[in-house]
Protein backbone atom coordinates (compact mmCIF):
# COMPACT_ATOMS: atom_id res chain seq x y z
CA UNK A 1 -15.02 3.45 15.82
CA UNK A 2 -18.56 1.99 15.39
CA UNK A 3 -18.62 4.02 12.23
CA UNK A 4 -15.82 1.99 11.47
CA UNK A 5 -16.79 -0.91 11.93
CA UNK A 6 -20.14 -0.80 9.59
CA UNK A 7 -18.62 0.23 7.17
CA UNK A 8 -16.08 -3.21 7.24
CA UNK A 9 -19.08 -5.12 7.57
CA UNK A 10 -20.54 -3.65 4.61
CA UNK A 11 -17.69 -3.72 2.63
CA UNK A 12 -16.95 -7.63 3.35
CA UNK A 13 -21.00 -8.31 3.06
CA UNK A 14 -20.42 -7.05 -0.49
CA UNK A 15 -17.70 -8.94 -1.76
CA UNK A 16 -20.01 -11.80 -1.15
CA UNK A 17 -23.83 -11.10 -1.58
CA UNK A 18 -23.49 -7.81 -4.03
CA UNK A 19 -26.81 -6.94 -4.29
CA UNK A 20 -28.41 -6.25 -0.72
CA UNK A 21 -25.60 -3.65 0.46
CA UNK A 22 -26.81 -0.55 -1.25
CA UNK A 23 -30.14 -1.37 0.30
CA UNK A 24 -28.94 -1.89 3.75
CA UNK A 25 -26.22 1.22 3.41
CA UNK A 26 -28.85 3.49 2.64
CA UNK A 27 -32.30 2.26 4.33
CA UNK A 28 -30.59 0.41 7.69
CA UNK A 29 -27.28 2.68 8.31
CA UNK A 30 -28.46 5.86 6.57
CA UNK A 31 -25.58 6.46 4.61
CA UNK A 32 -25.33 9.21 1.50
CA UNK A 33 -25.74 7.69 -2.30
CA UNK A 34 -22.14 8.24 -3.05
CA UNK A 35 -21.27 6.61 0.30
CA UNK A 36 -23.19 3.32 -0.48
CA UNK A 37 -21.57 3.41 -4.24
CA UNK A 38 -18.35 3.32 -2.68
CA UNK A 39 -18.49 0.91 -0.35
CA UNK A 40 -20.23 -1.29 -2.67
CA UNK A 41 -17.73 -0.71 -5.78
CA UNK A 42 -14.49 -1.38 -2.93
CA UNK A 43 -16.91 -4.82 -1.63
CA UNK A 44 -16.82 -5.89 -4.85
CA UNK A 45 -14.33 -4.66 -6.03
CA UNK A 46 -11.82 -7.14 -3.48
CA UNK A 47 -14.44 -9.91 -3.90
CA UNK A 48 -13.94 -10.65 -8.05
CA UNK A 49 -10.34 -9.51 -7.20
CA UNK A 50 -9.60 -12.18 -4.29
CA UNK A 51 -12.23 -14.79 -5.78
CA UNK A 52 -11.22 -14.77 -9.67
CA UNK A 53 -7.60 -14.83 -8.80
CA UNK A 54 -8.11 -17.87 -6.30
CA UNK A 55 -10.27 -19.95 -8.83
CA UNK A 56 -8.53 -18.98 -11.68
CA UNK A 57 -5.45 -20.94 -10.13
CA UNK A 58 -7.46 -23.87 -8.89
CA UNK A 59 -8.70 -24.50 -12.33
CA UNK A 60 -5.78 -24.14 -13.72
CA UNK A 61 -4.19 -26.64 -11.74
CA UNK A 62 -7.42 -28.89 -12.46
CA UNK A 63 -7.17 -28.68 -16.22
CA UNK A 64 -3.31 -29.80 -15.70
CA UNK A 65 -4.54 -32.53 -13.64
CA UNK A 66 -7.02 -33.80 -16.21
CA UNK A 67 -4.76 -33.73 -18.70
CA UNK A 68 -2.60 -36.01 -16.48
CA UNK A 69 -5.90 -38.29 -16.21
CA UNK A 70 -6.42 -38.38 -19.80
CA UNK A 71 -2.64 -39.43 -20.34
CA UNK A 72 -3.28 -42.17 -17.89
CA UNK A 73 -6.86 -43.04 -18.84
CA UNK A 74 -8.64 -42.38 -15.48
CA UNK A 75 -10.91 -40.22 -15.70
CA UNK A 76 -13.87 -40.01 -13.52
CA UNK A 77 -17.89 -40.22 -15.07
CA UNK A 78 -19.43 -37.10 -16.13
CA UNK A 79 -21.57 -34.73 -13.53
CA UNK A 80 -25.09 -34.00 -14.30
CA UNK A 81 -25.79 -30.46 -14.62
CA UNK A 82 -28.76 -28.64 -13.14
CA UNK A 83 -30.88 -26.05 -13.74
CA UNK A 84 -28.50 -23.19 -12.43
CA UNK A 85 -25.64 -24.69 -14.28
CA UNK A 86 -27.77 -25.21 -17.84
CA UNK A 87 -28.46 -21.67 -17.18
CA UNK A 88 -24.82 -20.53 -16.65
CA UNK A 89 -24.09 -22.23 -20.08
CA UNK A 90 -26.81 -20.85 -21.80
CA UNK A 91 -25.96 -17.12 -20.95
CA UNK A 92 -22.02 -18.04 -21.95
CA UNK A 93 -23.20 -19.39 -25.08
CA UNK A 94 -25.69 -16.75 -26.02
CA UNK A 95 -24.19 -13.31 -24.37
CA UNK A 96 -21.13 -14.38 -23.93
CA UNK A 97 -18.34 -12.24 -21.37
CA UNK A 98 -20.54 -9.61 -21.54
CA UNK A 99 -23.61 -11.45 -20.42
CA UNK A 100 -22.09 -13.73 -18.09
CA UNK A 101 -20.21 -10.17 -16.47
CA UNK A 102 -23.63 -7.89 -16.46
CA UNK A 103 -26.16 -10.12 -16.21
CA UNK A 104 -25.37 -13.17 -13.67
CA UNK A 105 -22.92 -10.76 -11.67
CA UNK A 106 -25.55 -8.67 -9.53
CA UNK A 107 -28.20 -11.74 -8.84
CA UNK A 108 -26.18 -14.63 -8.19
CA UNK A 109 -23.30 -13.46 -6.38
CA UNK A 110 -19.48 -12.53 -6.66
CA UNK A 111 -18.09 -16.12 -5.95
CA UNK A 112 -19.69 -18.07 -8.11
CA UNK A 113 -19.91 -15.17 -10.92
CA UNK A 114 -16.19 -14.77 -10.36
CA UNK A 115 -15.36 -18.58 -10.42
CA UNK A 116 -17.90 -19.37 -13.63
CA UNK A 117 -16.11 -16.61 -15.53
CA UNK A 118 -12.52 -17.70 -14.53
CA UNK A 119 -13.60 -21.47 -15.48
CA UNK A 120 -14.83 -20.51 -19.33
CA UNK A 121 -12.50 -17.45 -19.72
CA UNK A 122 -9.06 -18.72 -18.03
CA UNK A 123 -7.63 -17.76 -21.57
CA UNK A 124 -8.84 -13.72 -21.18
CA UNK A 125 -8.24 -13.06 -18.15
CA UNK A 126 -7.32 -9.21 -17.95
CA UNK A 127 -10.60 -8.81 -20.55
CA UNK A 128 -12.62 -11.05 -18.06
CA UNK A 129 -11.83 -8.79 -14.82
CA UNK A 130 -12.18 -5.45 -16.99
CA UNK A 131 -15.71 -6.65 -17.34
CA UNK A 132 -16.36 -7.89 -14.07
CA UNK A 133 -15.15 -4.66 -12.58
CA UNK A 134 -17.39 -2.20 -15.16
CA UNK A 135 -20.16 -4.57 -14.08
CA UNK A 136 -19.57 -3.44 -10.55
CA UNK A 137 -19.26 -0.11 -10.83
CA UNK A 138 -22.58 0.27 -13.05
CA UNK A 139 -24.58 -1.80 -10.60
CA UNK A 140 -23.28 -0.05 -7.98
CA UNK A 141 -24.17 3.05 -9.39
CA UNK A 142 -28.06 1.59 -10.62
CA UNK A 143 -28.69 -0.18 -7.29
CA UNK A 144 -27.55 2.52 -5.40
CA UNK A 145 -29.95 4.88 -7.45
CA UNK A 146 -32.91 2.29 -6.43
CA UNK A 147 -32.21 2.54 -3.05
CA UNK A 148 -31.40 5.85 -2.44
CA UNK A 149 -34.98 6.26 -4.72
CA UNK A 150 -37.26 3.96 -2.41
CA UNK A 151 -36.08 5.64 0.57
């Protein structure tokens, strides 16, 4: 049962912070490499699964809504982007899916990788989430390696 249980935790830690579970699955808990690849492919796995889908329909319904504005002329003032966010736009613009997917994926985290690409790629969705999910598997794989490696 306790079993169990860490392996839940572990699973639900990586659908949100991806790239510490393979550390503590092997180091901490003393699970097998292919043990800590699965539960970190199924973690994130259900995170881009649960978080694209859910932001995917929120900005969906925001685009409608600005296009509602726009009809009526009422549109709010413009944000100011940060650092983070110039950075977001500069790996869309430069790498594209496949940067945003393999690059940002693994050292931000799931939610906001998952809600950046569903906000630029809305339009390729299926494309999107095949990338997402080949990201996870290779990291999985890679950090898995690392931390299997170091201990």
């Amino acid at each position: 049962m306790e079993n169990i249980l860490i392996v839940s935790y572990l699973i639900l830690l990586s659908t949100v912070k991806f790239l510490f579970v393979p550390f503590l699955s092997v180091n901490v808990h003393n699970y097998s490499f292919f043990t800590a690849v699965i539960i970190n492919i199924t973690g994130g796995l259900i995170g881009i699964t649960f978080y694209f889908k859910t932001s995917s329909y929120f900005i969906e319904r925001a685009i409608r809504k600005r296009q509602e504005a726009l009809l009526k002329n009422a549109l709010k003032k413009k944000k100011v982007f940060t650092r983070i966010n110039r950075l977001l736009v500069r790996v869309k613009n430069t790498m594209g899916m496949v940067g945003l997917a393999f690059l940002i994926l693994p050292f931000i985290s799931i939610p906001i990788c998952s809600i950046v690409s569903a906000k630029y790629y809305h339009i390729k969705k299926k494309k999107m989430l095949f990338l997402l999910y080949s990201s996870v598997i290779v990291w999985s794989f890679f950090l898995s390696g690392i931390a299997y490696l170091l201990n």
